[in-house]
N, C-alpha and C. Protein backbone atom coordinates (compact mmCIF):
# COMPACT_ATOMS: atom_id res chain seq x y z
N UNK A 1 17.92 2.11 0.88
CA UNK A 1 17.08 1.62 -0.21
C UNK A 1 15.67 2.22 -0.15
N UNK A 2 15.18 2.45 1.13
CA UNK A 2 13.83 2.84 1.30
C UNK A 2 14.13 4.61 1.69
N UNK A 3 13.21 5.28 1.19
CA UNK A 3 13.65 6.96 1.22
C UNK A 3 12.07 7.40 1.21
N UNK A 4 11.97 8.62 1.74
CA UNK A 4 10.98 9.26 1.59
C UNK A 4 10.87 9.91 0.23
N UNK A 5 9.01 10.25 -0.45
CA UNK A 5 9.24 10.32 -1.42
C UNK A 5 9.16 11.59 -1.81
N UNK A 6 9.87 12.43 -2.71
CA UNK A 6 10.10 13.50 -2.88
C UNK A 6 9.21 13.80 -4.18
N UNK A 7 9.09 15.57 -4.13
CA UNK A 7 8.35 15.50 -5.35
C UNK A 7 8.20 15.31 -6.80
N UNK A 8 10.01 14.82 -6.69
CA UNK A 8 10.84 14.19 -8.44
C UNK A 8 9.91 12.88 -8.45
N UNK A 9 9.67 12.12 -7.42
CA UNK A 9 9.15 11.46 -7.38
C UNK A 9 7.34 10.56 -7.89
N UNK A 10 7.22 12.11 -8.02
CA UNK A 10 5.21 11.85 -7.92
C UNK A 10 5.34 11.18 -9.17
N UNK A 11 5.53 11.36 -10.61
CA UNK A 11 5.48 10.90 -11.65
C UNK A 11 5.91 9.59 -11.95
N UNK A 12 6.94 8.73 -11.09
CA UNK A 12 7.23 7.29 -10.98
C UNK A 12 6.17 6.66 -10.01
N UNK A 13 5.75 7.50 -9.01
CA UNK A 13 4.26 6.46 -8.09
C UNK A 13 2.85 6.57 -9.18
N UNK A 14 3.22 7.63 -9.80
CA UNK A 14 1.45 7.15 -10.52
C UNK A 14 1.87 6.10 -11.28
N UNK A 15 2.58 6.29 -12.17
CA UNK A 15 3.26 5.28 -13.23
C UNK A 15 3.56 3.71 -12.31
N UNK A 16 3.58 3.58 -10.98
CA UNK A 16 3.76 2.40 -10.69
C UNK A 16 2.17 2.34 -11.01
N UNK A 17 1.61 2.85 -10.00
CA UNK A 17 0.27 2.51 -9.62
C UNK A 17 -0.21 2.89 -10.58
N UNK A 18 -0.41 2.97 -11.70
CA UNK A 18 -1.29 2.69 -12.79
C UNK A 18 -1.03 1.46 -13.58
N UNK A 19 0.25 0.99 -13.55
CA UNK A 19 0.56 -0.19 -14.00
C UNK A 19 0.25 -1.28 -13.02
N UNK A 20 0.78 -1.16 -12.00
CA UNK A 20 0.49 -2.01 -10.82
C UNK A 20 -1.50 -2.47 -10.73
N UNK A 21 -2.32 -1.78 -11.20
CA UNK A 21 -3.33 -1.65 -10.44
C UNK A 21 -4.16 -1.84 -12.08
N UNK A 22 -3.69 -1.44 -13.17
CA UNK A 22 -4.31 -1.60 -13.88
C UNK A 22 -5.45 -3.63 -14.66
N UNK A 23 -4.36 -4.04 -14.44
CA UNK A 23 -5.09 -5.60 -14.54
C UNK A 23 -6.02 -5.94 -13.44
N UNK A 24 -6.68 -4.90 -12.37
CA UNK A 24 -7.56 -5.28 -11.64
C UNK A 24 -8.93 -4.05 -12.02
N UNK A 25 -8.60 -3.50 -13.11
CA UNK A 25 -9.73 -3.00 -14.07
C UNK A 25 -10.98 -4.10 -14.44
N UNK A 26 -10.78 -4.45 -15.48
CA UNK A 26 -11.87 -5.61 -15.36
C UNK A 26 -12.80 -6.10 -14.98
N UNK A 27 -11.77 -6.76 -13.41
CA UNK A 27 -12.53 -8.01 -12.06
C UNK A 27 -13.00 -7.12 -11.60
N UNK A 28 -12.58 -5.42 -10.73
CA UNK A 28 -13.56 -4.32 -9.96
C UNK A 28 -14.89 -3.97 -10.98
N UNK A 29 -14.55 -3.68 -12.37
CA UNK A 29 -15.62 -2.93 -13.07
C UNK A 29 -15.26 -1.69 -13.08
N UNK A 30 -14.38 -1.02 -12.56
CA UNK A 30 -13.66 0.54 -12.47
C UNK A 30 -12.36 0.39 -11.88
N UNK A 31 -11.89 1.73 -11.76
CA UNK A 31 -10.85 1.79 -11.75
C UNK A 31 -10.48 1.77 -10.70
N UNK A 32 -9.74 0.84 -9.96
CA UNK A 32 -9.05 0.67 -8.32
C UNK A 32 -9.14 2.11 -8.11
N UNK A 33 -9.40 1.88 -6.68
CA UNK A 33 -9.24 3.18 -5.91
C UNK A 33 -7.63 3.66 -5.60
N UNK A 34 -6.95 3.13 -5.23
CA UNK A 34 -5.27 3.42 -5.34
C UNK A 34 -4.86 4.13 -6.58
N UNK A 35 -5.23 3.69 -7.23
CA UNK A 35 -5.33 5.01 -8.90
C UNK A 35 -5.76 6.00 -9.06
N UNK A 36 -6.19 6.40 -8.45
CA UNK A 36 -7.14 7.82 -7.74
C UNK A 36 -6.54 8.52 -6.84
N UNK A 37 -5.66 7.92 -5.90
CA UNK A 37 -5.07 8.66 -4.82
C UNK A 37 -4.52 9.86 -4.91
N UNK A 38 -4.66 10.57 -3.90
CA UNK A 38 -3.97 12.00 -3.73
C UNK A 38 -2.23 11.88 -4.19
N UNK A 39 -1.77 11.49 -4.57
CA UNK A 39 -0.52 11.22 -4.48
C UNK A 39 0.29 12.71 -3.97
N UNK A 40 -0.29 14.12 -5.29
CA UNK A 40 0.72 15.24 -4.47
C UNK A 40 1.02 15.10 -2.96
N UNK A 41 -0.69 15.25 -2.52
CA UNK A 41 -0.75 15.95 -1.04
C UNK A 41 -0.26 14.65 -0.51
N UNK A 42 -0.30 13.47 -0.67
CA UNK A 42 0.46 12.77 0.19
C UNK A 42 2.36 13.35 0.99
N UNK A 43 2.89 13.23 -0.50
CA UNK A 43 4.26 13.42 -0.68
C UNK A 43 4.54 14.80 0.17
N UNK A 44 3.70 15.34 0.12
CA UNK A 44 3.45 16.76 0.58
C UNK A 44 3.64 16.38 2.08
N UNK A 45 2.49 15.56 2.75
CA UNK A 45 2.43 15.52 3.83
C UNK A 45 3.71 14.37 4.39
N UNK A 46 4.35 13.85 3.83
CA UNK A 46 5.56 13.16 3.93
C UNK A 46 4.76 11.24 4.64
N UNK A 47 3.71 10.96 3.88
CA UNK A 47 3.32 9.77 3.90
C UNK A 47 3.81 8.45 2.73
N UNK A 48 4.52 9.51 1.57
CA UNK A 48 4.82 8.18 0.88
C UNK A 48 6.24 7.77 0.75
N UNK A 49 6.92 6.52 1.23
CA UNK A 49 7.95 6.00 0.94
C UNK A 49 8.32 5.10 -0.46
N UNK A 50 9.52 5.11 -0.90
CA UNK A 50 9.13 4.30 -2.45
C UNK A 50 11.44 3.82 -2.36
N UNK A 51 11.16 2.87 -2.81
CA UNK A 51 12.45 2.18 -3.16
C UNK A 51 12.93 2.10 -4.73
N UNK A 52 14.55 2.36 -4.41
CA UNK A 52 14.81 3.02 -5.86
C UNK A 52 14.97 4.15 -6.26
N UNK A 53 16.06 4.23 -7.13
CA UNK A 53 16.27 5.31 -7.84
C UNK A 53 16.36 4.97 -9.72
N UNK A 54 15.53 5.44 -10.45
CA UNK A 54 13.86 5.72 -10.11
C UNK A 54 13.35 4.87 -9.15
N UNK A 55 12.30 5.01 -9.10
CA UNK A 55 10.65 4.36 -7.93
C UNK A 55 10.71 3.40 -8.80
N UNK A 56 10.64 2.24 -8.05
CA UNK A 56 10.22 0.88 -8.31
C UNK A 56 9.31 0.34 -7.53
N UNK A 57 8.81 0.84 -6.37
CA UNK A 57 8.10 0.79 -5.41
C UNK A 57 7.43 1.45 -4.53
N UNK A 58 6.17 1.15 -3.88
CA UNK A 58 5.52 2.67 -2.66
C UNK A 58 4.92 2.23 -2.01
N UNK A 59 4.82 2.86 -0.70
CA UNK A 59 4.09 2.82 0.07
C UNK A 59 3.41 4.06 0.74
N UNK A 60 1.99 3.99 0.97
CA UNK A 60 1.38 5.20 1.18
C UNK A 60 0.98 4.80 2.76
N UNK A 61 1.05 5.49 3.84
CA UNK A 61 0.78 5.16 4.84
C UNK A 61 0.09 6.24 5.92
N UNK A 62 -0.82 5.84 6.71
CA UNK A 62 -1.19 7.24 7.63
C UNK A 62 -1.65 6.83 8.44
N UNK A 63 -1.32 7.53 10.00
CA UNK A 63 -1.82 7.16 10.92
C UNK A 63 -3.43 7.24 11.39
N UNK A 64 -3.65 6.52 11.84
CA UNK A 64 -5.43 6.17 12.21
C UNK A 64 -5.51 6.35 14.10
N UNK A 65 -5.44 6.94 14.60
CA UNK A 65 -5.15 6.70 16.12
C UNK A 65 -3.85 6.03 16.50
N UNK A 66 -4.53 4.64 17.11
CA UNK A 66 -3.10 4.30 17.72
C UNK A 66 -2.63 2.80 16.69
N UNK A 67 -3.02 3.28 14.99
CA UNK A 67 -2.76 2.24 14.18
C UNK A 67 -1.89 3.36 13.43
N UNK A 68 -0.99 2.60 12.59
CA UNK A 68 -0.59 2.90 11.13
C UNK A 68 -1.41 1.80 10.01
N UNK A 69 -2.15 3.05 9.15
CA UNK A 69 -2.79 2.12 8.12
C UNK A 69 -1.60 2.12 6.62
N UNK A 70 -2.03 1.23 6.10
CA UNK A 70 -0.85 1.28 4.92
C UNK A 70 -2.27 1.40 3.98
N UNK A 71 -2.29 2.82 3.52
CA UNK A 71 -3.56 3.00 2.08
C UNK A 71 -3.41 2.74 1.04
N UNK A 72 -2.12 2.10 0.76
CA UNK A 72 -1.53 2.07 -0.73
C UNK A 72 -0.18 1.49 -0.72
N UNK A 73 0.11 0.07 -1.45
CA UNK A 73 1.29 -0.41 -1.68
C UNK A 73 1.05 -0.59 -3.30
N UNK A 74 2.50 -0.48 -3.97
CA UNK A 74 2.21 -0.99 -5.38
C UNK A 74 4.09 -1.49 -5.71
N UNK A 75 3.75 -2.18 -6.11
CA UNK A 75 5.13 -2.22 -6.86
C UNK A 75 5.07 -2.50 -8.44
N UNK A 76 6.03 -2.04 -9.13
CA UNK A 76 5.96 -1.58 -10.38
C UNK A 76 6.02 -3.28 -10.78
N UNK A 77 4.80 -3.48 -11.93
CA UNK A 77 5.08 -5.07 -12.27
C UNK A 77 6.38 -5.90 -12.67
N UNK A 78 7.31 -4.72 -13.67
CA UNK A 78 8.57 -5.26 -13.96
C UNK A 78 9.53 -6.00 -12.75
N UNK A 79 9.10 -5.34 -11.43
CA UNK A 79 9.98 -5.89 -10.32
C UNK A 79 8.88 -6.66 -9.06
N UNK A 80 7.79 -7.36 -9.62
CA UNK A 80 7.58 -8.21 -8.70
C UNK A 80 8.30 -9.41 -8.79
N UNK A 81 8.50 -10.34 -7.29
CA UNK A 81 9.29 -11.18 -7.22
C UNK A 81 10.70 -10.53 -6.67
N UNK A 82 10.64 -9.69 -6.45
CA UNK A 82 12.08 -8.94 -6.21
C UNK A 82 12.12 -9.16 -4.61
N UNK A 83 10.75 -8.71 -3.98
CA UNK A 83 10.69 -8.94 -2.49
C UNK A 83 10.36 -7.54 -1.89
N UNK A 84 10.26 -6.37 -2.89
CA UNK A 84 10.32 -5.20 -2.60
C UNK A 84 8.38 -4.69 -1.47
N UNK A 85 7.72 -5.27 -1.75
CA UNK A 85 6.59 -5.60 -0.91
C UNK A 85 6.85 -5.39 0.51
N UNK A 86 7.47 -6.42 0.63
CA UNK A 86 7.52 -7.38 1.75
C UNK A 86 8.54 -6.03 2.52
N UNK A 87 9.46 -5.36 1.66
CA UNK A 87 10.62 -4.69 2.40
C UNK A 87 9.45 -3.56 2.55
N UNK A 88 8.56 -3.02 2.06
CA UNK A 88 8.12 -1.92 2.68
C UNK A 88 7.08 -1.94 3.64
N UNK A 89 6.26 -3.59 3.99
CA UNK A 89 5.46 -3.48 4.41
C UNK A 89 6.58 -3.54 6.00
N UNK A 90 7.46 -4.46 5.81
CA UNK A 90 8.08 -4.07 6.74
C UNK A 90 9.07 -2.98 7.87
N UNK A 91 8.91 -2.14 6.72
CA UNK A 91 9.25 -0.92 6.49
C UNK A 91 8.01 -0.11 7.67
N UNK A 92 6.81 -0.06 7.19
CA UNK A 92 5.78 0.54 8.04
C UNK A 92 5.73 0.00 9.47
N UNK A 93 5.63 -1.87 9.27
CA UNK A 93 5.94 -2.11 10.73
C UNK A 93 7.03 -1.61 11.59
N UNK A 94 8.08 -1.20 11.21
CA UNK A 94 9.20 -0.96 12.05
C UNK A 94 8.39 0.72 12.16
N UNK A 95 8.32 1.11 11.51
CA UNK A 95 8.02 3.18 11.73
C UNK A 95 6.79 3.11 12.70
N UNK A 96 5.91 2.30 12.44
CA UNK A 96 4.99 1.70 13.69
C UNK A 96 5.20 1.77 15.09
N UNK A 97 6.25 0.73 15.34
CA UNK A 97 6.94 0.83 16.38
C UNK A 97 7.70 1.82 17.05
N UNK A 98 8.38 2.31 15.91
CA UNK A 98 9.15 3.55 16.40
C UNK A 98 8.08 4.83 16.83
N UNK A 99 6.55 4.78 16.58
CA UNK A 99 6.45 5.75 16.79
C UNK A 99 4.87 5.24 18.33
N UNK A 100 5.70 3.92 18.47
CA UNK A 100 4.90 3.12 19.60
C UNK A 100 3.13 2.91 19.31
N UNK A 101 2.99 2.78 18.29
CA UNK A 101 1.81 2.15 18.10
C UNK A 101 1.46 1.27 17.95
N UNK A 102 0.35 0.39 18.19
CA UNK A 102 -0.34 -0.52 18.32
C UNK A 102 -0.49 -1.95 17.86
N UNK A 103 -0.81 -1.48 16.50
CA UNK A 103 -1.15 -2.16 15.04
C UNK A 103 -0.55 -1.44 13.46
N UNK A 104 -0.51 -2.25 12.47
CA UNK A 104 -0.90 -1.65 11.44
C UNK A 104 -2.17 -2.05 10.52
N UNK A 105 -2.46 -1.56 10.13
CA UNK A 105 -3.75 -2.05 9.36
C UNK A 105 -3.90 -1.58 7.61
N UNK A 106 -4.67 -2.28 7.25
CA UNK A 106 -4.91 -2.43 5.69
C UNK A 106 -6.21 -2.63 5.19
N UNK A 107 -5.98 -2.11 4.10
CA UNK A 107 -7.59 -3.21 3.19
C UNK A 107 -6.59 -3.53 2.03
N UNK A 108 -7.81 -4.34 1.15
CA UNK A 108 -7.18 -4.59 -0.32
C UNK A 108 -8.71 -5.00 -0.54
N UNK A 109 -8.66 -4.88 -2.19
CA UNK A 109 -9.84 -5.20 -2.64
C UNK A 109 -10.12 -6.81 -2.76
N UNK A 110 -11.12 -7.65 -2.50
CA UNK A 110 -11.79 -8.65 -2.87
C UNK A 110 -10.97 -9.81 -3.79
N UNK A 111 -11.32 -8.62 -4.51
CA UNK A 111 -10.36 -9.20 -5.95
C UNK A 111 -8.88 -9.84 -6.21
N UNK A 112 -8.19 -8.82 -5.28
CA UNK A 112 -6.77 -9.08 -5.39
C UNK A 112 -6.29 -9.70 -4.58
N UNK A 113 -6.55 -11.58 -5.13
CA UNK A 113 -6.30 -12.72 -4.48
C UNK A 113 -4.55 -12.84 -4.55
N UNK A 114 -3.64 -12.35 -4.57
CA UNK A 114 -2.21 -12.34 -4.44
C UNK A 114 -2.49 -11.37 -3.43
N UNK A 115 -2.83 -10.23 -2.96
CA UNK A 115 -2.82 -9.59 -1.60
C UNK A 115 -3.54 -10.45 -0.45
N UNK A 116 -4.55 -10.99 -0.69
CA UNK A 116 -5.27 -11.76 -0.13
C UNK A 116 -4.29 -13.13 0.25
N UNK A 117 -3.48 -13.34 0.00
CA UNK A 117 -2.75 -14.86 0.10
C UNK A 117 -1.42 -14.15 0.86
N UNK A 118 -0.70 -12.99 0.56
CA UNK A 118 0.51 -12.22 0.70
C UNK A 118 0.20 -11.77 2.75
N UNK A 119 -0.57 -10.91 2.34
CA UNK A 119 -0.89 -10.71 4.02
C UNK A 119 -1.25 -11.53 4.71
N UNK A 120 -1.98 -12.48 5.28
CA UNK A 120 -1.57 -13.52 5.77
C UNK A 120 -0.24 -14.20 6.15
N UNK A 121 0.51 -14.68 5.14
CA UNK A 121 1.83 -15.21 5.30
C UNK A 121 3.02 -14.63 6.32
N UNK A 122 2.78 -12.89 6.03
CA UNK A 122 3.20 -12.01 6.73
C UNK A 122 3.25 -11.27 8.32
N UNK A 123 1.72 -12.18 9.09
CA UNK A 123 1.36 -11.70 9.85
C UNK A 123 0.21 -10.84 10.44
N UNK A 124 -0.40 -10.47 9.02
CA UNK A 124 -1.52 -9.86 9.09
C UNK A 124 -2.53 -10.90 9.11
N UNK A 125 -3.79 -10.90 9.75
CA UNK A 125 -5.03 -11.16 10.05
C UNK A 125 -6.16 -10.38 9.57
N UNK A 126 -7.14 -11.40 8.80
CA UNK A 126 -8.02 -10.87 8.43
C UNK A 126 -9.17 -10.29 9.24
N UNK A 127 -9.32 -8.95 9.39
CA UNK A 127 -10.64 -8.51 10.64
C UNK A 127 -11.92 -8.24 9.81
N UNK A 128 -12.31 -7.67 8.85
CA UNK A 128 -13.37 -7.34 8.63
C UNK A 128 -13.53 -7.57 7.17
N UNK A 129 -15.05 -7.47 6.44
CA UNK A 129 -15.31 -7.67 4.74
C UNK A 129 -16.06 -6.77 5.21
N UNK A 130 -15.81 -5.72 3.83
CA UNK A 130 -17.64 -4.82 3.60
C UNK A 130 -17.31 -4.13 2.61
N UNK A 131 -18.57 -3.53 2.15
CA UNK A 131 -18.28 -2.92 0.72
C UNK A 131 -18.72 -0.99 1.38
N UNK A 132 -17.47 -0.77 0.43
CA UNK A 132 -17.42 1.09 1.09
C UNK A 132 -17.16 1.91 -0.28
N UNK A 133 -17.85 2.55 -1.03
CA UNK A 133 -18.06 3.42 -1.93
C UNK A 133 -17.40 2.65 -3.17
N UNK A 134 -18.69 1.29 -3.02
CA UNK A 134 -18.41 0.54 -4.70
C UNK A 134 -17.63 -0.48 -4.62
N UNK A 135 -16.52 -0.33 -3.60
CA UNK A 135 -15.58 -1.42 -3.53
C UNK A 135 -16.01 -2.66 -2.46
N UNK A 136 -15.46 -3.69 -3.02
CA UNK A 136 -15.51 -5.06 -2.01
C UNK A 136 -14.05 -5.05 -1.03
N UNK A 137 -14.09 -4.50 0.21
CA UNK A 137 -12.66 -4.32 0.69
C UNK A 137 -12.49 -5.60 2.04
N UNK A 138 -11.43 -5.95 1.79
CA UNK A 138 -11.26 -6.47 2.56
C UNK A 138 -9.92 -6.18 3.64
N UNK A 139 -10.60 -5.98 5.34
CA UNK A 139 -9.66 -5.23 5.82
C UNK A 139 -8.38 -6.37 7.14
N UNK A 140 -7.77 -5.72 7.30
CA UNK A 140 -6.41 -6.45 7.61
C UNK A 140 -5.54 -5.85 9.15
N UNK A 141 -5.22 -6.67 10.06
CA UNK A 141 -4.21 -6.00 10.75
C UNK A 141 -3.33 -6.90 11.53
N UNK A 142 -2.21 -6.05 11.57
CA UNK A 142 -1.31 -6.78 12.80
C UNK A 142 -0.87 -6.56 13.73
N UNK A 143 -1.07 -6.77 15.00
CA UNK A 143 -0.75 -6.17 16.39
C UNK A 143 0.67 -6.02 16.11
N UNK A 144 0.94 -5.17 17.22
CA UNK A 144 2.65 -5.06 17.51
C UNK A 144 2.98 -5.01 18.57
């Protein structure tokens, strides 16, 4: 279900993540930073995973030392509630492990009180608030 994402692919992750990310236009005042992302050079560098055939889901992930950060989750709005989140964040925790590291870690913006309520439940812990080029981020991790 979960696959690495290929480059048939790039055109279903923007399309999540522009839909995904767009109703937090508004509350930021600009445009989420996840909407901006490199997406080619990601796929390129073999950081994004996505569920589905098409993409219904992604995860953008990269290692930080002895963390895996997750820079980018979205799932396409038509399929929240599906659980597809939850399968990729767990998804990173297991590739984590497999590749014997530490933690994983996150931000999410301020704003996005369903990420804010979601990580937690999951295991993640809130470590740090600060604002980094405009954004209110709030950052996240979970030992392993």
């Amino acid at each position: 279900m979960i696959r690495p994402a290929k480059m048939e692919d790039l055109d279903a992750v923007r399309r999540i993540a522009a839909a995904a990310f767009a109703p937090f236009l508004p509350l930021i005042g600009r445009r989420p930073a996840p909407m901006d992302a490199d997406f080619f050079g990601a796929i390129t560098r073999e950081e994004v995973s996505v569920v589905g055939q098409p993409s219904k889901a992604y995860i953008l992930c990269q290692r930080r030392g002895e963390a895996l950060q997750i820079e980018n989750l979205a799932v396409h709005p038509d399929h929240h509630g599906a659980g597809l989140g939850r399968l990729l964040v767990d998804h990173a925790v297991d590739t984590a492990r497999r590749h014997g590291l530490a933690r994983v870690t996150l931000y999410t913006n301020e704003t996005m009180a369903g990420a804010l309520r979601f990580y937690p439940r999951i295991g993640f812990t809130e470590v740090a608030r600060r604002t980094e080029a405009g954004f209110r981020r709030v950052y996240f991790e979970r030992p392993l």
